[in-house]
C-alpha atoms as a PDB file:
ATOM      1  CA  UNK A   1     -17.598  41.728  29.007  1.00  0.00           C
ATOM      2  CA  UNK A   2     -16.070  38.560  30.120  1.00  0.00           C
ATOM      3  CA  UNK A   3     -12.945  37.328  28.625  1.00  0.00           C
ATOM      4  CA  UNK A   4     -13.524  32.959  27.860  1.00  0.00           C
ATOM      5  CA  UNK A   5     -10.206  32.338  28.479  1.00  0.00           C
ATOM      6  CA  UNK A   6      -9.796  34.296  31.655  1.00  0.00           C
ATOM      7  CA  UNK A   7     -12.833  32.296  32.680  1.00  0.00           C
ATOM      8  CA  UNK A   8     -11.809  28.581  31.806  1.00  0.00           C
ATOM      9  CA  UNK A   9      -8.692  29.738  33.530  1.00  0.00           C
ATOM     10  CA  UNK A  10     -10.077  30.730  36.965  1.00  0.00           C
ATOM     11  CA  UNK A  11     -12.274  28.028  36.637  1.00  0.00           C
ATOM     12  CA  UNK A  12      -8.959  25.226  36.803  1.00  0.00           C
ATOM     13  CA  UNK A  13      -7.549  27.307  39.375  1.00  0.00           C
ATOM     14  CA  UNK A  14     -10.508  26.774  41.584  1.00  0.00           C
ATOM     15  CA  UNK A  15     -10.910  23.325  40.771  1.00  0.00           C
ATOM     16  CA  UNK A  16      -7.438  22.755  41.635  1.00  0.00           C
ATOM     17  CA  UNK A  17      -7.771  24.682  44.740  1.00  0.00           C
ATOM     18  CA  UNK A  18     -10.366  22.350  45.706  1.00  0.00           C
ATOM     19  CA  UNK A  19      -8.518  19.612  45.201  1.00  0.00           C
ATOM     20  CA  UNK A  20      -6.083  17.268  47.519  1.00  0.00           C
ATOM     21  CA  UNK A  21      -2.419  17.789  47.765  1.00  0.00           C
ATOM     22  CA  UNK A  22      -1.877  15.262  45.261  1.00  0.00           C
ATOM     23  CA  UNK A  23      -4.058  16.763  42.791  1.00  0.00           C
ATOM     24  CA  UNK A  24      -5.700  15.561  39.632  1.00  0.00           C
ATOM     25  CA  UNK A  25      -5.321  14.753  36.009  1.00  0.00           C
ATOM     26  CA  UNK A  26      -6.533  16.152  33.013  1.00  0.00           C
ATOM     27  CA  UNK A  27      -9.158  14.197  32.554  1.00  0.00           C
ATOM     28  CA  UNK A  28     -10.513  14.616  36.173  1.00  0.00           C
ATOM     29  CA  UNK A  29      -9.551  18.645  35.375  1.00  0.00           C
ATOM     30  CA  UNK A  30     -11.883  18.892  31.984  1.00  0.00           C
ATOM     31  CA  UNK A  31     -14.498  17.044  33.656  1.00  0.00           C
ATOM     32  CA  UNK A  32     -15.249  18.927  36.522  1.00  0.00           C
ATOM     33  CA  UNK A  33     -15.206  22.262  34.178  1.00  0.00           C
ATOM     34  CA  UNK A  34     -17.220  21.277  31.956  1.00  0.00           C
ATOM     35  CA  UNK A  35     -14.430  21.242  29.035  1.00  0.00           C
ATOM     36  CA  UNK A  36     -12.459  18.896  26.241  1.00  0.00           C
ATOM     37  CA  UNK A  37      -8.983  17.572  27.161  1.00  0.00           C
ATOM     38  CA  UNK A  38      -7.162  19.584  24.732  1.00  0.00           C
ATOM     39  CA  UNK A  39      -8.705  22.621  25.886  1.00  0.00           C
ATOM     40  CA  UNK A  40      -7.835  22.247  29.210  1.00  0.00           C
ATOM     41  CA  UNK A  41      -4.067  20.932  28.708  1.00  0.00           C
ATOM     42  CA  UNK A  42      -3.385  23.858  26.577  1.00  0.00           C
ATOM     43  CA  UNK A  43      -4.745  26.360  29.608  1.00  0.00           C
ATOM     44  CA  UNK A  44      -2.661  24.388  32.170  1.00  0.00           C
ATOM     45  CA  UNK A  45       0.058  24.628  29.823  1.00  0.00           C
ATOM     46  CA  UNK A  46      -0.414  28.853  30.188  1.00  0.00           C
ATOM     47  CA  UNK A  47      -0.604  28.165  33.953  1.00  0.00           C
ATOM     48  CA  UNK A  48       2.447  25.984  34.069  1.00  0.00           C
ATOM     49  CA  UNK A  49       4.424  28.867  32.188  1.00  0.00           C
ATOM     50  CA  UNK A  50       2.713  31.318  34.411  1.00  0.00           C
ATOM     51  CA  UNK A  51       3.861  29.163  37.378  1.00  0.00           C
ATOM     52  CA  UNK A  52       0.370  29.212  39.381  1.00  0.00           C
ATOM     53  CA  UNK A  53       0.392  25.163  38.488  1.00  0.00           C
ATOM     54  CA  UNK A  54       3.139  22.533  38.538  1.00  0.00           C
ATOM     55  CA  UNK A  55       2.813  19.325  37.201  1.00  0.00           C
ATOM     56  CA  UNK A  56       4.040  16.121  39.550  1.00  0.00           C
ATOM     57  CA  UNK A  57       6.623  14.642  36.855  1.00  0.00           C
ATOM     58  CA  UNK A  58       6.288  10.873  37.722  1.00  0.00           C
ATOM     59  CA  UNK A  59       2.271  10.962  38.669  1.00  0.00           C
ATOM     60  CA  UNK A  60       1.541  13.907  35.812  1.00  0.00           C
ATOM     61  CA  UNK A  61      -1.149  15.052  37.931  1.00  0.00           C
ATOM     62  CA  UNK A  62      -1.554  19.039  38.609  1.00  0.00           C
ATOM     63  CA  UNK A  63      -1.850  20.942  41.710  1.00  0.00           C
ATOM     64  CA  UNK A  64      -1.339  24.568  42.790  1.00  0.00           C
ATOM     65  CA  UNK A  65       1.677  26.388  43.232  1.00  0.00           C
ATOM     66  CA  UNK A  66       2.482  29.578  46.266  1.00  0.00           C
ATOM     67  CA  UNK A  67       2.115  31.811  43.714  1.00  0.00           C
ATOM     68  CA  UNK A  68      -1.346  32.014  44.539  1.00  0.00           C
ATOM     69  CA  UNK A  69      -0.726  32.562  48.202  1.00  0.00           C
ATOM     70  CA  UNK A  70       1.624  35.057  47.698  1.00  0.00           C
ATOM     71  CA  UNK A  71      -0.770  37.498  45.538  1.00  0.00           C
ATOM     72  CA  UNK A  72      -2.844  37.003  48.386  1.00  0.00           C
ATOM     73  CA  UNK A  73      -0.204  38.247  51.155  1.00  0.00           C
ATOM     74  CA  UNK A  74      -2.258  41.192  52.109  1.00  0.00           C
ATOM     75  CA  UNK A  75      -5.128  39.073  53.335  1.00  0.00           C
ATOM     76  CA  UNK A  76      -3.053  36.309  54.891  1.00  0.00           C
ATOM     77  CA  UNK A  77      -3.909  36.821  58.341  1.00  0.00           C
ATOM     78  CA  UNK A  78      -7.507  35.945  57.358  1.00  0.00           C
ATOM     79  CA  UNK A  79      -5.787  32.292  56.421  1.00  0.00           C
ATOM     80  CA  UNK A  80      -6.633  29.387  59.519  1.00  0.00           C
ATOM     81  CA  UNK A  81      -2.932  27.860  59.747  1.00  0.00           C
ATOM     82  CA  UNK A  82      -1.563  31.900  59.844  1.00  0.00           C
ATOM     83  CA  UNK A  83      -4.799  33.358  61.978  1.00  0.00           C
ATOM     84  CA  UNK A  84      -4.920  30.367  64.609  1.00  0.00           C
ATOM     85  CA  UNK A  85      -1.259  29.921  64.841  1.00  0.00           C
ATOM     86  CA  UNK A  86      -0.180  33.371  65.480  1.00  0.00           C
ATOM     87  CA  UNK A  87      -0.964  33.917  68.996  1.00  0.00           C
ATOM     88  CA  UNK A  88       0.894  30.974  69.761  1.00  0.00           C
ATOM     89  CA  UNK A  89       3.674  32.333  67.839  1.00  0.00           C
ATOM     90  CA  UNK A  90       4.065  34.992  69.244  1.00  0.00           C
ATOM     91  CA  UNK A  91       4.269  33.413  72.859  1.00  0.00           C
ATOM     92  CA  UNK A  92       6.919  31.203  72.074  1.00  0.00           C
ATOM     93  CA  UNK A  93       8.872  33.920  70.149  1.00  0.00           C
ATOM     94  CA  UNK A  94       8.541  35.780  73.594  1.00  0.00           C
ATOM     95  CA  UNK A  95       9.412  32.782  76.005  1.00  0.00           C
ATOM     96  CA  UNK A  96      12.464  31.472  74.128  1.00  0.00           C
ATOM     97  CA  UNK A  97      13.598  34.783  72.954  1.00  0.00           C
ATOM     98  CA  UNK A  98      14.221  33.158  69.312  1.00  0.00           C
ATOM     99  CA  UNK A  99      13.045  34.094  65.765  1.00  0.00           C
ATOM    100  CA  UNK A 100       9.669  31.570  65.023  1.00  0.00           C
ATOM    101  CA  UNK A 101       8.399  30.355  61.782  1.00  0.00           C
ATOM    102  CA  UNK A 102       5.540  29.183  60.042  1.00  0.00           C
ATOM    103  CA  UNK A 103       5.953  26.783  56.810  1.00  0.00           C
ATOM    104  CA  UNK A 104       3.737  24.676  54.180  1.00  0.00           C
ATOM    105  CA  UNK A 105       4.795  22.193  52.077  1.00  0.00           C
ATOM    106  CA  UNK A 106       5.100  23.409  48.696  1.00  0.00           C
ATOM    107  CA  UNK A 107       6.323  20.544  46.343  1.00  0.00           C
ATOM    108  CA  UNK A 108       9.955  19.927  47.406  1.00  0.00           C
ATOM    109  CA  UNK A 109       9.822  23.421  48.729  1.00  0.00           C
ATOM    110  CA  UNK A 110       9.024  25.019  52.125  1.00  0.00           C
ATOM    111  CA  UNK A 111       7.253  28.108  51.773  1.00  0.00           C
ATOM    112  CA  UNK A 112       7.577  30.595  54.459  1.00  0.00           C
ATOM    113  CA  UNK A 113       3.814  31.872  55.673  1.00  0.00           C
ATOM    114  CA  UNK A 114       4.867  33.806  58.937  1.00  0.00           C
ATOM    115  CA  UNK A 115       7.901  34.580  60.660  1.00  0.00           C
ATOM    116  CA  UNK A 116       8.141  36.721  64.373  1.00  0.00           C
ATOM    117  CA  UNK A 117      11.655  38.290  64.765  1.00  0.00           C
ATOM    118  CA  UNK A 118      13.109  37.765  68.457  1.00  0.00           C
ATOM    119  CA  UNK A 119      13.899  41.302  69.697  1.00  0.00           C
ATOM    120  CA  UNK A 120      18.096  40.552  69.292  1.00  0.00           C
ATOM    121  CA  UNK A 121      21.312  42.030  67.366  1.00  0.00           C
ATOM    122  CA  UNK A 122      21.821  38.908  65.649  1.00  0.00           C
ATOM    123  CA  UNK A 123      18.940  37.240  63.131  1.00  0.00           C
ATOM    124  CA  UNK A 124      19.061  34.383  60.766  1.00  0.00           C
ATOM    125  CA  UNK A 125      18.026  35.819  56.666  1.00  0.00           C
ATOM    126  CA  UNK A 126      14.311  34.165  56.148  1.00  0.00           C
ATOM    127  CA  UNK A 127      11.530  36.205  55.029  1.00  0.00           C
ATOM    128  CA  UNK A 128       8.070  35.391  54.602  1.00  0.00           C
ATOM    129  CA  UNK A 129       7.378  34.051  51.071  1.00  0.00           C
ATOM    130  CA  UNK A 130      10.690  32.851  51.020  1.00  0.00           C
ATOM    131  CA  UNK A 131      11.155  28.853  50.022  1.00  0.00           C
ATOM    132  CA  UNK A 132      13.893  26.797  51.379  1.00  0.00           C
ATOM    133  CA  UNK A 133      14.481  22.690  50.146  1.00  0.00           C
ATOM    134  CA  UNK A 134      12.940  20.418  52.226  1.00  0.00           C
ATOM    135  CA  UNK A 135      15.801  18.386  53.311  1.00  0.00           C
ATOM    136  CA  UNK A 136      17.883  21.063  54.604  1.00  0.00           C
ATOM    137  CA  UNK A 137      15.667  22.480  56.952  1.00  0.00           C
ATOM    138  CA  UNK A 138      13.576  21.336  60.208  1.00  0.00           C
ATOM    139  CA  UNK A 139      10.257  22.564  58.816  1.00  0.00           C
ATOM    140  CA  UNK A 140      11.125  20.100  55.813  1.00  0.00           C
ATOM    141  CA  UNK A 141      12.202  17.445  57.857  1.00  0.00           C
ATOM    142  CA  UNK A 142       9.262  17.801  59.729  1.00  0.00           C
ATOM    143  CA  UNK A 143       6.453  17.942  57.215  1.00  0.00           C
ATOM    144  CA  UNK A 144       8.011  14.630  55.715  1.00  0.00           C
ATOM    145  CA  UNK A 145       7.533  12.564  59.006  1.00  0.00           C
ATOM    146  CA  UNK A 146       4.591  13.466  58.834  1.00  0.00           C
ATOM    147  CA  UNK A 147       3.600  12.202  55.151  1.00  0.00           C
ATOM    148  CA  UNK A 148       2.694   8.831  54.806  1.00  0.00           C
ATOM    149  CA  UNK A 149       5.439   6.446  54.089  1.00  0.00           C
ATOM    150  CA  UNK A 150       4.527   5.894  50.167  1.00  0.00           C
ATOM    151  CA  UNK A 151       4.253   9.817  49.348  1.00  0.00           C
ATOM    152  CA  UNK A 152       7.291  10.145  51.171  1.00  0.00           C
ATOM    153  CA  UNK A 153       9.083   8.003  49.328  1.00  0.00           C
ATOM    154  CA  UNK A 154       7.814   9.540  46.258  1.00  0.00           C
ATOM    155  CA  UNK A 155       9.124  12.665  47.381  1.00  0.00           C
ATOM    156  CA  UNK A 156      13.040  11.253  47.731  1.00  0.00           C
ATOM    157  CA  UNK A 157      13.083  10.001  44.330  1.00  0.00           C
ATOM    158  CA  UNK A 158      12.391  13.694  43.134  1.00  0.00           C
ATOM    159  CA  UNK A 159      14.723  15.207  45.617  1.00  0.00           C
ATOM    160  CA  UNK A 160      18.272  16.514  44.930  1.00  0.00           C
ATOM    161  CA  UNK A 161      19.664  16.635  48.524  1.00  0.00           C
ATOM    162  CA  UNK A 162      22.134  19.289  47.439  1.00  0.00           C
ATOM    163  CA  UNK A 163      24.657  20.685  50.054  1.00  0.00           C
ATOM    164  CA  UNK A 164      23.815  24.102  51.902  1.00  0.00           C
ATOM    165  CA  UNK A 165      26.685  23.716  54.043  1.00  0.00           C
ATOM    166  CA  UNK A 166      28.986  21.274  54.560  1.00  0.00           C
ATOM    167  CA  UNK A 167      26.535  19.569  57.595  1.00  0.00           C
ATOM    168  CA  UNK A 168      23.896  19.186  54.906  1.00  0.00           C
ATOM    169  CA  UNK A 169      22.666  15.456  54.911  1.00  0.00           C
ATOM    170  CA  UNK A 170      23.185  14.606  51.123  1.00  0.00           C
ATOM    171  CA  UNK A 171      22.326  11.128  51.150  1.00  0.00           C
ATOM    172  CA  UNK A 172      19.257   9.018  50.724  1.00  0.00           C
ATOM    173  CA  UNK A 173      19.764   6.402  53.636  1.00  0.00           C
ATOM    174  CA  UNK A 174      21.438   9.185  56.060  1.00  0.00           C
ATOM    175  CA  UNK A 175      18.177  10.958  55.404  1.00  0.00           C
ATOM    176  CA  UNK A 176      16.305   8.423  56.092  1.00  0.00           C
ATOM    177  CA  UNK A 177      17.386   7.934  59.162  1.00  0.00           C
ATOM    178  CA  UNK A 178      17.243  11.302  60.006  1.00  0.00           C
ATOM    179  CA  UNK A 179      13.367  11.029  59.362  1.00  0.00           C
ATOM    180  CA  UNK A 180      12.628   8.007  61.533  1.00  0.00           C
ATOM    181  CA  UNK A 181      14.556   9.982  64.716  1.00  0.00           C
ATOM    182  CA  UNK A 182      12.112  12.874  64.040  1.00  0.00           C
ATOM    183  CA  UNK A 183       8.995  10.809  63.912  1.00  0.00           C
ATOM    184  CA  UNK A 184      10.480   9.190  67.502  1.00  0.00           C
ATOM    185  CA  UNK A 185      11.361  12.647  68.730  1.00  0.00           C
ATOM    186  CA  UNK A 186       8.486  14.560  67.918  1.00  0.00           C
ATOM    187  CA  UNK A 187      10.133  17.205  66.234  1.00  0.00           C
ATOM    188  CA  UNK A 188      13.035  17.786  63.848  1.00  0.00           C
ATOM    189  CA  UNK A 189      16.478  19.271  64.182  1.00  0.00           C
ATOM    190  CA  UNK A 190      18.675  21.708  61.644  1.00  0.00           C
ATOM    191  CA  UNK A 191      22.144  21.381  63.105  1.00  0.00           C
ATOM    192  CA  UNK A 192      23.711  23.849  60.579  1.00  0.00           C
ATOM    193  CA  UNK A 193      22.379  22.037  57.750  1.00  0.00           C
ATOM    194  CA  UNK A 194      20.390  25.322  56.194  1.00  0.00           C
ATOM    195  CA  UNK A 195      22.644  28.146  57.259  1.00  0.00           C
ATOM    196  CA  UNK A 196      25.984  27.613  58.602  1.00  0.00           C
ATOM    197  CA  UNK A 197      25.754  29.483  61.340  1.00  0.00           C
ATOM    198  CA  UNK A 198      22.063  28.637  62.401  1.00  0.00           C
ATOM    199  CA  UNK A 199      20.414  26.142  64.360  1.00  0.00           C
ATOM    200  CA  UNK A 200      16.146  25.319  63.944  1.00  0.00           C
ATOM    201  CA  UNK A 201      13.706  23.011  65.595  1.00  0.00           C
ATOM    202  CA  UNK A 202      10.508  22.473  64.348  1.00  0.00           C
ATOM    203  CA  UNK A 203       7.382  20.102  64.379  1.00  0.00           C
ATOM    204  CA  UNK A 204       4.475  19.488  61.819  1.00  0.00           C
ATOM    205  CA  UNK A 205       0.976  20.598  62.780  1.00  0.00           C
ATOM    206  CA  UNK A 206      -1.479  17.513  62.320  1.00  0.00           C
ATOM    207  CA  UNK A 207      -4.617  19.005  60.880  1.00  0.00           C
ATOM    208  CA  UNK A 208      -7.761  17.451  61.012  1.00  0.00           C
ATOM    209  CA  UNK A 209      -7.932  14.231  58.870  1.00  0.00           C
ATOM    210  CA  UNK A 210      -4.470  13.230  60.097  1.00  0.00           C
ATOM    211  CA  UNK A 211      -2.311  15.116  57.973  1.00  0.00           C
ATOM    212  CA  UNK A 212      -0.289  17.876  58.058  1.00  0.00           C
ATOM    213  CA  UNK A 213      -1.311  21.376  57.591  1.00  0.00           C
ATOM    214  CA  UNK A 214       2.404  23.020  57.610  1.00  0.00           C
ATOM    215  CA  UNK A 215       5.072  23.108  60.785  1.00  0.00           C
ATOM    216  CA  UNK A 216       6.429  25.592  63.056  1.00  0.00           C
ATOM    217  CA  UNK A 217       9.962  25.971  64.012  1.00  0.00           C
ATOM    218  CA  UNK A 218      12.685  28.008  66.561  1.00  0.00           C
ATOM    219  CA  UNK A 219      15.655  28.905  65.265  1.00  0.00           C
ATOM    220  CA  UNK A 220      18.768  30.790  66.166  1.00  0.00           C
ATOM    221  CA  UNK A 221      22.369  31.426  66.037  1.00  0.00           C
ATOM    222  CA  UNK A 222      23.905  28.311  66.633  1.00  0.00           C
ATOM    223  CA  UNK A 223      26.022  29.468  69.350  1.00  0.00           C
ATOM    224  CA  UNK A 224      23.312  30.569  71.189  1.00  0.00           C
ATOM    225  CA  UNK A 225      20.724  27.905  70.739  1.00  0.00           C
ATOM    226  CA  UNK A 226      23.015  24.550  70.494  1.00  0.00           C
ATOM    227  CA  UNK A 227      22.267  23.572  74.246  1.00  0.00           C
ATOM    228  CA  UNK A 228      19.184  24.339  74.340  1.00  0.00           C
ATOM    229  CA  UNK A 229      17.768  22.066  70.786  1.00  0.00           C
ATOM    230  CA  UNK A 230      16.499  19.345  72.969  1.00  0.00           C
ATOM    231  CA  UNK A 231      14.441  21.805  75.272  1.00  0.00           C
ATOM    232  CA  UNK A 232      12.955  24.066  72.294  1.00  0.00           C
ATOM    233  CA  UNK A 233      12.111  20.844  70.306  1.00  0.00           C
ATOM    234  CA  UNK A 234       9.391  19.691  73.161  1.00  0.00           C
ATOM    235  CA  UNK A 235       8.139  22.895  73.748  1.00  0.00           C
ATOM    236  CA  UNK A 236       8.046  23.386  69.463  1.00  0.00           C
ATOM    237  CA  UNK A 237       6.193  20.062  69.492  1.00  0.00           C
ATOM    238  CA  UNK A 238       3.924  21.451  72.252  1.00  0.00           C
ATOM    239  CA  UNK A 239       2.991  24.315  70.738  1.00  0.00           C
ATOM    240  CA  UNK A 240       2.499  22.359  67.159  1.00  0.00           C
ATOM    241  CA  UNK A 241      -0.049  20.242  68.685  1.00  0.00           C
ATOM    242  CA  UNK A 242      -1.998  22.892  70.262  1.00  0.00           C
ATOM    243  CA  UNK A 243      -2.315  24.803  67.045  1.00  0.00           C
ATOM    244  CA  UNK A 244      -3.733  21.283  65.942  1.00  0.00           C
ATOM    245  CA  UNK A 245      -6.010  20.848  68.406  1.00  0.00           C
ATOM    246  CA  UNK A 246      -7.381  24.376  67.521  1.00  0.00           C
ATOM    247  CA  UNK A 247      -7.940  23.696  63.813  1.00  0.00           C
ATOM    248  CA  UNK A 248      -9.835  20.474  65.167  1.00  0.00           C
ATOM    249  CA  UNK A 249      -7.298  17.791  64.757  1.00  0.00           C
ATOM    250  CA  UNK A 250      -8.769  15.053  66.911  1.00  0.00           C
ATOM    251  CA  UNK A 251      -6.832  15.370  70.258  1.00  0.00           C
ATOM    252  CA  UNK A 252      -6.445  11.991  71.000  1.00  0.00           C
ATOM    253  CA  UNK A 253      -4.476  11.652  67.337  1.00  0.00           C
ATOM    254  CA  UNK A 254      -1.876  14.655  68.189  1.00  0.00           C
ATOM    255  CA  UNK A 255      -1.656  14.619  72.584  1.00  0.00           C
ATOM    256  CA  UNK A 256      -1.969  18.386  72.202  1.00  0.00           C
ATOM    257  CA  UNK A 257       0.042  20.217  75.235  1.00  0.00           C
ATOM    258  CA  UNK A 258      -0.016  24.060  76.029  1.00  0.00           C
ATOM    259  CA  UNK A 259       3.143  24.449  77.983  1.00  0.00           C
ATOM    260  CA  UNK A 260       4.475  27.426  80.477  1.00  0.00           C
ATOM    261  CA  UNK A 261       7.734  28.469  80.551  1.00  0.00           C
ATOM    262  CA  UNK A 262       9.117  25.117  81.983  1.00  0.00           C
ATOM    263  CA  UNK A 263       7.819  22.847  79.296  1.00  0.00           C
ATOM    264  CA  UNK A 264       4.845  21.475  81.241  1.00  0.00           C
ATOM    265  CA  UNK A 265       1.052  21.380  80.117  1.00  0.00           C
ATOM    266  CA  UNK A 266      -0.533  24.446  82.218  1.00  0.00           C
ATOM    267  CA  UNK A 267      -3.199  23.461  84.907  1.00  0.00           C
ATOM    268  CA  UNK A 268      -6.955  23.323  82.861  1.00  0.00           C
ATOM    269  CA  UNK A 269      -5.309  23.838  79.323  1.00  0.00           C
ATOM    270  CA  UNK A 270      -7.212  21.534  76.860  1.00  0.00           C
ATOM    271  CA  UNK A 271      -3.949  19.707  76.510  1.00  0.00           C
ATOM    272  CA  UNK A 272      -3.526  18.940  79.777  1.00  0.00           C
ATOM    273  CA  UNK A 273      -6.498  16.513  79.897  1.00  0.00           C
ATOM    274  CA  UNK A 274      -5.475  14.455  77.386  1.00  0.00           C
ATOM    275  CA  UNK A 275      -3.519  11.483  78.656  1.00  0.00           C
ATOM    276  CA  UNK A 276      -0.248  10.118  77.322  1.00  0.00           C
ATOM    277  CA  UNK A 277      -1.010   7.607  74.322  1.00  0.00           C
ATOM    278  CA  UNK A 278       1.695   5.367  72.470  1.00  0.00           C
ATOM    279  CA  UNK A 279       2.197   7.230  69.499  1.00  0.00           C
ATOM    280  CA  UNK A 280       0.869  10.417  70.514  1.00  0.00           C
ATOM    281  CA  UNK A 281       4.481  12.299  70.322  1.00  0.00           C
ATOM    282  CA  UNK A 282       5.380  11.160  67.269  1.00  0.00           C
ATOM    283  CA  UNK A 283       5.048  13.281  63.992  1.00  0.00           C
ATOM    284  CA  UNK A 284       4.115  10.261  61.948  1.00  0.00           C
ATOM    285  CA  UNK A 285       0.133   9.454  61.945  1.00  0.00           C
ATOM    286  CA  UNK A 286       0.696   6.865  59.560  1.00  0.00           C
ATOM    287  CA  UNK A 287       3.456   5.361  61.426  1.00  0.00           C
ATOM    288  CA  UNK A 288       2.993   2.629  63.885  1.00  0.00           C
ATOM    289  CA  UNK A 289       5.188   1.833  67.208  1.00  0.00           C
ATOM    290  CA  UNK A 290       8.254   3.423  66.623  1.00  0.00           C
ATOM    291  CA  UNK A 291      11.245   2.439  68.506  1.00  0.00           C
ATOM    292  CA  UNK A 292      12.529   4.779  71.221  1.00  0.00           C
ATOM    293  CA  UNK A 293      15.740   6.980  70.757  1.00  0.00           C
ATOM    294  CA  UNK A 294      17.258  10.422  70.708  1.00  0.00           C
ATOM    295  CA  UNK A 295      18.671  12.080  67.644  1.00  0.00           C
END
């Protein structure tokens, strides 16, 4: 016998699922279920509680939460971003000899999907379905260039910039200038800001439709990766827009580049037909022409 409740339940969850990152209000909720408004407020209330929904305090629309993903853990692999990006994982966890991640956007959270251990004594404490803030760490920085500008700023007005370690950027207009040299970069850079004795580069992966599907990242003891941040950033931000290019992202949109073991696009890779395009290394779709600099 079928339990109602369960069923108007799993019913929100799905239409939520289906829904955009922004998600959608009550009204748009009991209308595509079939249900009154009270009804459904008082499930997403259980759901809330439950924490399989959160509720965006300044828009008050409702969208999922990991939770969901991490009941699923066991079929993971079968997800796109995990299943596509893994190979390429894998080969830049072997080239670099560095620990690689894979992160979504969850809220003001990154949420850790994947993560391939370099084969060395020393490793940095991140486990998959593990969330980190998304100021303190390249993924975050990352997946923010990558929003466009308005949800973006949306997002600072929510966040608390609190201090990991005393390199942590803690306020609003150092941050924000930390954004713009990632979307001129093409990647972003954790200088000790997470852990205080790691180091991370990572870049966003530009799905189809021009935004981001989650990011990718190197890290390392600092000591052992500080002189190399420049180098693992274009060859993060290499690998991020092949991954792209493999989900379908338009090529054009992301300049995808498969690169060998010196940073260039290998001979009669996809990437390596694509010509150069203004734009094309930045993380920003929804950014136009920005200036030139290192950060």
């Amino acid at each position: 016998m079928v339990t109602r409740t369960l069923t108007r339940g799993l019913s929100i969850l799905e239409t939520l699922a289906a829904a955009d990152e922004l998600g959608l209000g009550p009204s748009a909720i009991a209308a595509a279920v079939v249900l009154d408004k009270a009804t459904v407020t008082r499930l997403l209330r259980t759901l809330i509680e439950t924490g399989y929904v959160i509720q965006d305090p300044v828009t008050r629309r409702y969208r999922l939460t990991g939770k969901i993903l991490r009941l699923a853990q066991g079929i993971a692999r079968s997800l796109d971003l995990q299943r596509v990006a893994r190979p390429h994982l894998k080969a830049l966890r072997d080239r670099l000899g560095e620990t690689v991640h894979l992160g979504v956007m969850e809220d003001l959270a990154v949420y850790y999907v994947d993560k391939l251990e370099a084969d060395n004594s020393i490793q940095l404490v991140t486990a998959v379905g593990q969330t980190m803030p998304l100021h303190s760490t390249a993924l975050g920085k990352a997946m923010l260039a990558a929003l466009p500008e308005d949800e973006r700023e949306a997002k600072y007005r929510r966040m608390d910039f609190a201090a990991r370690t005393d390199r942590t950027i803690c306020t609003l207009a150092e941050f924000r200038e930390e954004i713009r040299r990632t979307q001129v970069r093409g990647y972003a850079i954790d200088d000790r800001e997470n852990q205080p004795l790691g180091a991370c580069v990572a870049a966003a992966i530009i799905a189809a439709g021009g935004r981001a599907a989650g990011a990718m990242s190197v890290s390392g003891p600092h000591f052992r990766v500080q002189d190399h941040l420049d180098e693992f950033g274009e060859q993060v931000r290499a690998t991020a827009a092949q991954i792209a290019w493999e989900l379908g992202s338009d090529p054009v949109r992301v300049g995808p580049r498969a690169v060998d073991g010196t940073g260039t696009p290998e001979s009669g890779s996809p990437g390596a037909e694509v010509p150069d395009r203004p734009g094309s290394r930045g993380l920003n779709p929804h950014a136009a022409n920005p200036e030139s600099s290192r950060g």
